[in-house]
Protein backbone atom coordinates (compact mmCIF):
# COMPACT_ATOMS: atom_id res chain seq x y z
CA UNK A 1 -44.45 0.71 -137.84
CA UNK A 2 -40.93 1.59 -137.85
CA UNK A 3 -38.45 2.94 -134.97
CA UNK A 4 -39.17 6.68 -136.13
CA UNK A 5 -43.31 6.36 -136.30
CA UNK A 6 -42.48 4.66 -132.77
CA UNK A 7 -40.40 7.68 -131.96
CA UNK A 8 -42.94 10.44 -132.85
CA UNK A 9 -45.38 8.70 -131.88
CA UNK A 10 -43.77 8.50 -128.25
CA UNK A 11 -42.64 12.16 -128.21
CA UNK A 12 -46.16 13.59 -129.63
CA UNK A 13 -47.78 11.66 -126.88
CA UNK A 14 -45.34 12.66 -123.89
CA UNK A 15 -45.15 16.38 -124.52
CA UNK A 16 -49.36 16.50 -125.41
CA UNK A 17 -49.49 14.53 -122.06
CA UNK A 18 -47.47 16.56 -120.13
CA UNK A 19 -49.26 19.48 -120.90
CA UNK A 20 -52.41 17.91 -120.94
CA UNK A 21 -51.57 17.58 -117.33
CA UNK A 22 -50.34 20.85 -116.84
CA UNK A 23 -53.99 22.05 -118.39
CA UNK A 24 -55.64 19.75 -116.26
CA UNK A 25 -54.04 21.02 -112.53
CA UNK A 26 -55.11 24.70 -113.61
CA UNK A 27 -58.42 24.14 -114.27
CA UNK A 28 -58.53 21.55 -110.77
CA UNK A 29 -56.40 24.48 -108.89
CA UNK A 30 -59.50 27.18 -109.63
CA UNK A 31 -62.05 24.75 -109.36
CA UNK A 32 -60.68 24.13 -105.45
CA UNK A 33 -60.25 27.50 -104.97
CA UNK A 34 -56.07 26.38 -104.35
CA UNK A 35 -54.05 28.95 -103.31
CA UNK A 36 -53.42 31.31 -106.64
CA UNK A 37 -49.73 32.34 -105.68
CA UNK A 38 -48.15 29.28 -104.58
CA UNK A 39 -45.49 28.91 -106.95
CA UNK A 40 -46.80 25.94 -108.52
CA UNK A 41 -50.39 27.46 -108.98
CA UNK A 42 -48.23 30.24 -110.72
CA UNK A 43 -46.43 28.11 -113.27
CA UNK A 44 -49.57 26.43 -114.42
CA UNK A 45 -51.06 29.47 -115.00
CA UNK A 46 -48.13 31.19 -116.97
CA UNK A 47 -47.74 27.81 -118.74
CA UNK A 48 -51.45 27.90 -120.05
CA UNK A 49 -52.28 31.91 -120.15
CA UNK A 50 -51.05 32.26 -123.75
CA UNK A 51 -53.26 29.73 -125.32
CA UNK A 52 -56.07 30.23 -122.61
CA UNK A 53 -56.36 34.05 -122.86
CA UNK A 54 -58.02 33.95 -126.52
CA UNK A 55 -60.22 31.18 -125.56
CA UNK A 56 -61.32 33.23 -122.39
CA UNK A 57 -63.22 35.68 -124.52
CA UNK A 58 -65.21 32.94 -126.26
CA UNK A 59 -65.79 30.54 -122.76
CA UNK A 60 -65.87 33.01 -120.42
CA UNK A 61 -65.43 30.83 -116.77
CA UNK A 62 -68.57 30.09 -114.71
CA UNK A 63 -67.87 30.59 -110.59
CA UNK A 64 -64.79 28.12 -110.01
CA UNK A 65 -65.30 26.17 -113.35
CA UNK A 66 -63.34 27.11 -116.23
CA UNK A 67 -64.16 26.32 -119.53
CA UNK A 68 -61.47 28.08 -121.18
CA UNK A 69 -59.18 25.15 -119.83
CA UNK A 70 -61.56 22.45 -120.34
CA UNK A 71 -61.89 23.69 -124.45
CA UNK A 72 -58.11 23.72 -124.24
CA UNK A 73 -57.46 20.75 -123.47
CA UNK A 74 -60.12 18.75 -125.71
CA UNK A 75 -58.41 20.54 -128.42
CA UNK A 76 -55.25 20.07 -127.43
CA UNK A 77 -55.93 16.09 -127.25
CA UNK A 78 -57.80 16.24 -131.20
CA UNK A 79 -54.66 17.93 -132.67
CA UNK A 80 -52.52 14.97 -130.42
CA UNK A 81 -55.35 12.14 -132.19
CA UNK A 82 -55.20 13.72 -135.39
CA UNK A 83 -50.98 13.59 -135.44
CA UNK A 84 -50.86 10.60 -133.70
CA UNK A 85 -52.99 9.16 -136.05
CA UNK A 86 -51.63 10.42 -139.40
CA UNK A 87 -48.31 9.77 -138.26
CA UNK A 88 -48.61 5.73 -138.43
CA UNK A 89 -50.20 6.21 -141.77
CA UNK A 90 -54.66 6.61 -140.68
CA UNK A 91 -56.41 9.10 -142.92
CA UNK A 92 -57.84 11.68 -140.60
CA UNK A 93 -60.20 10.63 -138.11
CA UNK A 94 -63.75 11.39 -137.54
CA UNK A 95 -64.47 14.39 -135.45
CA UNK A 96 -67.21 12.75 -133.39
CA UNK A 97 -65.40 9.82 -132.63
CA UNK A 98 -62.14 12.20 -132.24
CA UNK A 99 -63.81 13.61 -129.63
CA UNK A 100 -65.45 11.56 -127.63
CA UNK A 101 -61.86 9.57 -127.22
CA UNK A 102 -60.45 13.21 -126.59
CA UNK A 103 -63.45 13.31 -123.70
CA UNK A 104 -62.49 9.85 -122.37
CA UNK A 105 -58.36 10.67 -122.48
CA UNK A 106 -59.63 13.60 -120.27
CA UNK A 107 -61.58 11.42 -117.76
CA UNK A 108 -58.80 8.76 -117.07
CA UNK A 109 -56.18 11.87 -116.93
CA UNK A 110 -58.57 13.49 -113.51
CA UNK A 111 -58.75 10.22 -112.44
CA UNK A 112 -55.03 9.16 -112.48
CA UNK A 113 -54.13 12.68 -111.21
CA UNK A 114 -56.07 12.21 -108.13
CA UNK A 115 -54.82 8.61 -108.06
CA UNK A 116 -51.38 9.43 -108.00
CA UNK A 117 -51.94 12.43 -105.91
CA UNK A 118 -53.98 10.96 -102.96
CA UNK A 119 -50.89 8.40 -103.10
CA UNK A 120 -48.51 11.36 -102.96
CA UNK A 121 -50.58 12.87 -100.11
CA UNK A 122 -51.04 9.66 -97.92
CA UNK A 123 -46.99 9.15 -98.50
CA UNK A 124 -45.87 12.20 -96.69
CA UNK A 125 -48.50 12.25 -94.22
CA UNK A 126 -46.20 9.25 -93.24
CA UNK A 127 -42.64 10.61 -93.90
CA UNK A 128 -43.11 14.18 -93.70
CA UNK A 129 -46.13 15.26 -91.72
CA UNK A 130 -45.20 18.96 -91.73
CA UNK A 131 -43.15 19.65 -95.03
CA UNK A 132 -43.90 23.07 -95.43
CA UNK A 133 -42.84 22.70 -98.98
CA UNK A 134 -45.59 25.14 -101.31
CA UNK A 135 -46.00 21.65 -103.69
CA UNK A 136 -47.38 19.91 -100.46
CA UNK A 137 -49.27 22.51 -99.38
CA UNK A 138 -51.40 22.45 -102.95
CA UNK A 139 -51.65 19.05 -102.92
CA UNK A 140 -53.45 18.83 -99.89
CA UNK A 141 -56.14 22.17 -101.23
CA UNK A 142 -56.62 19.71 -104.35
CA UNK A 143 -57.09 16.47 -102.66
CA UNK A 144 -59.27 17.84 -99.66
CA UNK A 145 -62.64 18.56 -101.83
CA UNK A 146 -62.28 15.02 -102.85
CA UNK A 147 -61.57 13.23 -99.48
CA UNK A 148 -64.40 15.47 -97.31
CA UNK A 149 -67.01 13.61 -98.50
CA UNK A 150 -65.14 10.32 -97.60
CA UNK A 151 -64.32 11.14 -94.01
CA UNK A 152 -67.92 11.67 -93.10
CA UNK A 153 -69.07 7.97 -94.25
CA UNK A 154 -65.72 6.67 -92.50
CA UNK A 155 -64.44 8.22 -89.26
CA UNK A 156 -60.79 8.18 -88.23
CA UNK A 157 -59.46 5.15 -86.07
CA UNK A 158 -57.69 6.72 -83.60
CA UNK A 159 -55.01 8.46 -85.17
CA UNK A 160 -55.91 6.39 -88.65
CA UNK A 161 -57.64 8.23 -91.41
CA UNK A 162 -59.29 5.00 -93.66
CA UNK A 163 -61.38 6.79 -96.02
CA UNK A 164 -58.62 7.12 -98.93
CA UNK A 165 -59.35 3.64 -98.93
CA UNK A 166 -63.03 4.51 -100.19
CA UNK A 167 -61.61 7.50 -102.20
CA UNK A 168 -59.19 4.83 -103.88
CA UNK A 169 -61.99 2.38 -104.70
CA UNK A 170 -64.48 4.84 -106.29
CA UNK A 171 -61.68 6.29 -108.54
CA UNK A 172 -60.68 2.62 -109.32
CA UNK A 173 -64.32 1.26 -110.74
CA UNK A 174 -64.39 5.05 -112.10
CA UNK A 175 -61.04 4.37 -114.28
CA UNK A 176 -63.24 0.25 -115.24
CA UNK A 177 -65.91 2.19 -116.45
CA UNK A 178 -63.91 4.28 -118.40
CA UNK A 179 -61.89 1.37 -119.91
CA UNK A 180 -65.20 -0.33 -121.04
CA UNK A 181 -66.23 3.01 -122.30
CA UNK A 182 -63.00 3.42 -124.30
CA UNK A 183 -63.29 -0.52 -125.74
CA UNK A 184 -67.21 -0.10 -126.71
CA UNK A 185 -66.13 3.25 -128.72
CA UNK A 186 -63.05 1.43 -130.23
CA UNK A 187 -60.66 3.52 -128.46
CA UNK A 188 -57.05 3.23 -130.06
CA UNK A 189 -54.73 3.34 -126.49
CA UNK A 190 -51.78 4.26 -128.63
CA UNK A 191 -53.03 7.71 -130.27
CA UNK A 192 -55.36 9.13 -126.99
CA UNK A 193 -52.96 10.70 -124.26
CA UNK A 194 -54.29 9.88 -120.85
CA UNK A 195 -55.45 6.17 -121.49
């Protein structure tokens, strides 16, 4: 590889990555029924309506789960593969196998999304219990459905809320099981966003 296949290769990977992400937070925003006109809620959903409209009509969403986004995104991590891919000189890539690393890109994305955002959220419970900033107010709608369940098997401490300790340990042997996953299906790191 040379310094511009190192190049491309880092830009196609950033910007599928960052919208990947972007993707990602819509569908988790509807799914948690997050407040739709918070400002962030608003740019993810201008930022993915153009490509998500058409696909509405063919994946029409189901309750809070949107399948729309869910399409999108595997879609938008095959053409990323596929680029990737071609770019450092592979022939195209088998669908199957295109997909399932495009399914397994997805899984480690959730999980390091609620990884970094649980770590977000315990941070300015700390510094800044009562930032009334919109961001922090959606962050706590998108980690809540995730740390419920934790708080009944582990009650506060006083004034100290433990179970993001059991939150952080399920997502961590979640993100093992996905790296095992990844090596058994011969998952090249460099061309999957989200690994």
């Amino acid at each position: 590889m040379n310094a511009f296949t190192d190049a491309g290769t880092f830009l196609i990977q950033s910007l599928a990555s960052i919208y990947l992400v972007i993707i990602l937070l819509r569908f988790l925003l509807q799914l948690c029924q997050a407040d739709f006109y918070n400002p962030v809620s608003q740019f993810a959903h201008r930022a993915t309506v153009p490509l998500l409209a058409p696909l509405r009509k063919l994946f029409p969403p189901l309750g809070r789960v949107d399948f729309a986004s869910l399409v999108l995104a595997l879609l938008l991590q095959w053409v990323a593969i596929q680029v990737t891919a071609s770019l450092n000189g592979n022939p195209l890539i088998n669908i199957f196998y295109v997909l399932w690393w495009g399914v397994l890109g997805l899984v480690s994305m959730l999980i390091n999304i609620y990884i970094y955002g649980l770590l977000a959220a315990i941070i300015l419970s700390w510094v800044a219990p009562h930032n009334p900033h919109p961001a922090v107010a959606l962050l706590w709608q998108l980690m809540e459905p995730v740390m419920a369940p934790f708080r009944k098997l582990m009650p506060n401490i006083g004034m100290l809320d433990l179970s993001p300790i059991l939150v952080f340990l399920v997502l961590n042997m979640l993100r093992i099981f996905v790296g095992h996953a990844a090596s058994a299906a011969r998952l090249p790191t460099w061309a999957v966003p989200g690994i």
